[in-house]
N, C-alpha and C. Protein backbone atom coordinates (compact mmCIF):
# COMPACT_ATOMS: atom_id res chain seq x y z
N UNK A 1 80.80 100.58 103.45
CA UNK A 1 81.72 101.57 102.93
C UNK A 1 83.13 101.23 103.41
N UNK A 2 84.17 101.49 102.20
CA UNK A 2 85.19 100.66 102.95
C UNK A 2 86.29 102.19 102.66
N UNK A 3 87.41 102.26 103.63
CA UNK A 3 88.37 103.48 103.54
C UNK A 3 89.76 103.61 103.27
N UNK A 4 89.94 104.50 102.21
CA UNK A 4 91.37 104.11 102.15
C UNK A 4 92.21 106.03 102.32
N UNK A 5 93.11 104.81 102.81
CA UNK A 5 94.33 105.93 102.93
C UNK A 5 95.33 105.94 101.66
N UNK A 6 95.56 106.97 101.17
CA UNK A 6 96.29 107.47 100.43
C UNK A 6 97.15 108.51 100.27
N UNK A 7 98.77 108.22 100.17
CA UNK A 7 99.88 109.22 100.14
C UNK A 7 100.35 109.21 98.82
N UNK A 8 100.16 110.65 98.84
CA UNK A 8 99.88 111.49 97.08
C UNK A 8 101.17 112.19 96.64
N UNK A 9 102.25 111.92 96.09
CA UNK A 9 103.11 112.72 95.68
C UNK A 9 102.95 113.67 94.72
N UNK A 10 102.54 114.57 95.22
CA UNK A 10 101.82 115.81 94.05
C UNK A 10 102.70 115.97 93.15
N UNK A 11 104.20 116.28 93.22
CA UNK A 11 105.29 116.68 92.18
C UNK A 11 105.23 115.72 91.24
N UNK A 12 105.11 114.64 91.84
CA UNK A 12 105.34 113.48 90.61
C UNK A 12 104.20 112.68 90.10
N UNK A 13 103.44 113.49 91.00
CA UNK A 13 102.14 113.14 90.54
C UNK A 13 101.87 111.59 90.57
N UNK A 14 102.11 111.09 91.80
CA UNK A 14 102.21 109.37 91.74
C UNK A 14 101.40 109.51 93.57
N UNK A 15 100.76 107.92 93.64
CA UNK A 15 100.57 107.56 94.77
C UNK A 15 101.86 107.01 95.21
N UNK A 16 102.21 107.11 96.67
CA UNK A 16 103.52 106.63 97.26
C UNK A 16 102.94 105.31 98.36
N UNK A 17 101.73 105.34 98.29
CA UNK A 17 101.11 104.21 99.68
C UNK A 17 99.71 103.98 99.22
N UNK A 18 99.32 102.99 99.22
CA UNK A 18 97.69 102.89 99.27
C UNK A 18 97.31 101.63 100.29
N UNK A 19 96.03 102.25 101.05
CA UNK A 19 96.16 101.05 102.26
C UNK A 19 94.49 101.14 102.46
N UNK A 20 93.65 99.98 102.04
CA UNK A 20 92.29 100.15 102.33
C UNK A 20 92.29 99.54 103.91
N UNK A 21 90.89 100.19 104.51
CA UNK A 21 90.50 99.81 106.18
C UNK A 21 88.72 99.73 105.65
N UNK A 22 88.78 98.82 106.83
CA UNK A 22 86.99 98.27 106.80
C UNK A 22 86.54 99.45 107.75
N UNK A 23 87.09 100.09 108.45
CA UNK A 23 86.64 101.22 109.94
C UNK A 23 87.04 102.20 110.12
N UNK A 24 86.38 103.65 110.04
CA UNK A 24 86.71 104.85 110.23
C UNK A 24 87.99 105.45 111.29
N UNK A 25 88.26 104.36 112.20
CA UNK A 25 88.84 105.08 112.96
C UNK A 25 90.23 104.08 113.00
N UNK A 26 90.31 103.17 112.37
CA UNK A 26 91.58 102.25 112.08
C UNK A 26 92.25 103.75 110.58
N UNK A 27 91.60 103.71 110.05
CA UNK A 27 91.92 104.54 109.12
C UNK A 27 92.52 105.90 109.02
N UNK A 28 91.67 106.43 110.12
CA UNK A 28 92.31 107.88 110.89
C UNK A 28 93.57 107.41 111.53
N UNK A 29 93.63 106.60 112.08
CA UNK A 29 94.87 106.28 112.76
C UNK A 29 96.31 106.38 111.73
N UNK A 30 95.88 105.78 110.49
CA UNK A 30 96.93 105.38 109.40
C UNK A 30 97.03 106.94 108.85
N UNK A 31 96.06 107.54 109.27
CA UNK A 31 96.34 108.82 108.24
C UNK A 31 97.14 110.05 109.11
N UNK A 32 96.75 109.93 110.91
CA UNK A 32 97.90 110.71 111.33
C UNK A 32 99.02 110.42 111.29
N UNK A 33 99.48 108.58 111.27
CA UNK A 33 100.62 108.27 111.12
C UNK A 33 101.52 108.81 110.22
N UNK A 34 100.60 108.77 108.41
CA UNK A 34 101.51 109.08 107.50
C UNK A 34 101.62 110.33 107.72
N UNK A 35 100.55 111.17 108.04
CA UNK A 35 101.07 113.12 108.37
C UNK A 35 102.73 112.81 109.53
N UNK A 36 102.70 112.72 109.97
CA UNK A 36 103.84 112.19 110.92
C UNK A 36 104.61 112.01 110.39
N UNK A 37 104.69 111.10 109.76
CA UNK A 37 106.01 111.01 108.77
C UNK A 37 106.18 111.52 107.54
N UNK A 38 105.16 112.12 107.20
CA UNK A 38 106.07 113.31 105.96
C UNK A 38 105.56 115.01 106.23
N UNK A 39 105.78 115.17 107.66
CA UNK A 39 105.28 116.13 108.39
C UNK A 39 106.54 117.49 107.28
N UNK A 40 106.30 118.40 107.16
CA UNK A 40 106.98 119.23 106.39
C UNK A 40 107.05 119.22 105.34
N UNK A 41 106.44 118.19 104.81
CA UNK A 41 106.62 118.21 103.19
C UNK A 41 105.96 118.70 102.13
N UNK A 42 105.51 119.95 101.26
CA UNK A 42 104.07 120.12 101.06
C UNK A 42 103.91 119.18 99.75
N UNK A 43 104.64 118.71 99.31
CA UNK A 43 104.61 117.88 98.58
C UNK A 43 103.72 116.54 98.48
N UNK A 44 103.51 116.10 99.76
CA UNK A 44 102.59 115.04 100.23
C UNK A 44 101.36 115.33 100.58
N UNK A 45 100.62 114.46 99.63
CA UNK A 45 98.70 114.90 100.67
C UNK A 45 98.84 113.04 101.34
N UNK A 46 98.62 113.44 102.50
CA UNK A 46 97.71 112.46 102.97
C UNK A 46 96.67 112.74 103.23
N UNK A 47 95.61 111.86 102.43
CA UNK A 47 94.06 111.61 102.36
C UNK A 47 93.49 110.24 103.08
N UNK A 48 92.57 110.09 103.49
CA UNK A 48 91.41 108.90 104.01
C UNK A 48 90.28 109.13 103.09
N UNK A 49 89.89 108.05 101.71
CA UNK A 49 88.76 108.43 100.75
C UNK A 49 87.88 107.35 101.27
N UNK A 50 86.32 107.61 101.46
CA UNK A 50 85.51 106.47 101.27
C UNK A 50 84.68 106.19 100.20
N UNK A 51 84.59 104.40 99.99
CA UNK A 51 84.57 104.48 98.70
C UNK A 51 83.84 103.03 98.88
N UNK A 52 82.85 102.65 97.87
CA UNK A 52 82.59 101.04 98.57
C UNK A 52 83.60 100.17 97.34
N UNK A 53 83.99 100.26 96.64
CA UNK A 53 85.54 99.43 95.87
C UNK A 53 86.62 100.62 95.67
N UNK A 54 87.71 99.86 95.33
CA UNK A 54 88.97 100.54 95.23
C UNK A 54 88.85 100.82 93.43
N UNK A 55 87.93 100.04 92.90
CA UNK A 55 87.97 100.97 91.44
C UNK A 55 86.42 101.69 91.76
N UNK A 56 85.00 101.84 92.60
CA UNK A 56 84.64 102.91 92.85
C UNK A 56 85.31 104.16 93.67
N UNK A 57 86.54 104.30 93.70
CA UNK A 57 87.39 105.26 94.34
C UNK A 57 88.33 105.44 93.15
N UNK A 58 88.79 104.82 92.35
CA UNK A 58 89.19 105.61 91.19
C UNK A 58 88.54 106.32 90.26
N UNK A 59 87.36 105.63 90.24
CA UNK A 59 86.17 106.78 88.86
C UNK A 59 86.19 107.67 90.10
N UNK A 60 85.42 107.89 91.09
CA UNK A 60 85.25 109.26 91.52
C UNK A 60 86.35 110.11 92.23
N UNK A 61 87.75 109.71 92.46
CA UNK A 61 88.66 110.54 92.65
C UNK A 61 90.36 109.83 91.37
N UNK A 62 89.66 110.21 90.26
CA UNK A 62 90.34 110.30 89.27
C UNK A 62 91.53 110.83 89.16
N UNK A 63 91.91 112.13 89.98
CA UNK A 63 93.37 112.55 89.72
C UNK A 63 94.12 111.98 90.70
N UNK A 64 94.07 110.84 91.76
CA UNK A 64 95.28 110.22 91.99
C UNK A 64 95.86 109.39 91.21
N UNK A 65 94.78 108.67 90.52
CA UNK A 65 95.05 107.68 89.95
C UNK A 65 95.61 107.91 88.09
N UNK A 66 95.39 109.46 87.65
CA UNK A 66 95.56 109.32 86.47
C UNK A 66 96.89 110.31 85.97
N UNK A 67 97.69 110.17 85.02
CA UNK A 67 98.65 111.33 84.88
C UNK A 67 98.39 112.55 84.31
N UNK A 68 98.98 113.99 84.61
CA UNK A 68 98.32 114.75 84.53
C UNK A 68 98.25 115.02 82.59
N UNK A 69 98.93 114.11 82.00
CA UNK A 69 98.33 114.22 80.77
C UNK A 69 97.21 113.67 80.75
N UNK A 70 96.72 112.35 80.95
CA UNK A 70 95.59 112.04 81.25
C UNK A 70 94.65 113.01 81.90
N UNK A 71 94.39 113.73 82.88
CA UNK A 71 94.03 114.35 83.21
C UNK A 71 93.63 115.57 82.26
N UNK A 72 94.84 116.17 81.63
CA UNK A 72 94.65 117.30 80.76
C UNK A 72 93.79 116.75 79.15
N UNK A 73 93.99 115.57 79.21
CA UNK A 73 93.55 115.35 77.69
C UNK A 73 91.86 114.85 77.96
N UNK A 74 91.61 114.41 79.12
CA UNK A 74 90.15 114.20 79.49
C UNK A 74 89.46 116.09 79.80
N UNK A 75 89.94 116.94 80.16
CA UNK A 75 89.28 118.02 80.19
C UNK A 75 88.99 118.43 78.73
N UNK A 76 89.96 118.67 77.95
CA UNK A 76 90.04 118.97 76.49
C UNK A 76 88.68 118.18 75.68
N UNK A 77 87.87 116.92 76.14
CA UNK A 77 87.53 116.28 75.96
C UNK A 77 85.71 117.29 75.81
């Protein structure tokens, strides 16, 4: 299982960082860092997803990766 960190600009609905780790706790590390640095912002999610590929982490967490028209036109679906 491999882990990635991801900083989510919710407003703009864009990833701002993507950083895969082979180890749970290299990964935690990257993820208090980025809380740290966009500490106040609610605008930012920092997440740690596990996933065994970086496109099995896009099918199952679909709304970082897709725009929210995308998003809206796959529910409609």
């Amino acid at each position: 299982m491999n882990h990635y960190l991801l900083v989510y600009d919710r407003r703009h609905g864009r990833i701002l960082h993507a950083q895969p780790y082979r180890n749970t706790r290299d990964a935690l590390r990257g993820r208090f860092a980025a809380e740290r640095q966009h500490l106040g912002n609610p605008d930012i999610e920092v997440v740690v997803l596990g996933a065994r590929s970086w496109d099995a982490l896009k099918h199952t967490h679909a709304r970082y990766f897709k725009t929210v028209k995308d998003l809206a036109a796959s529910a409609l679906r």
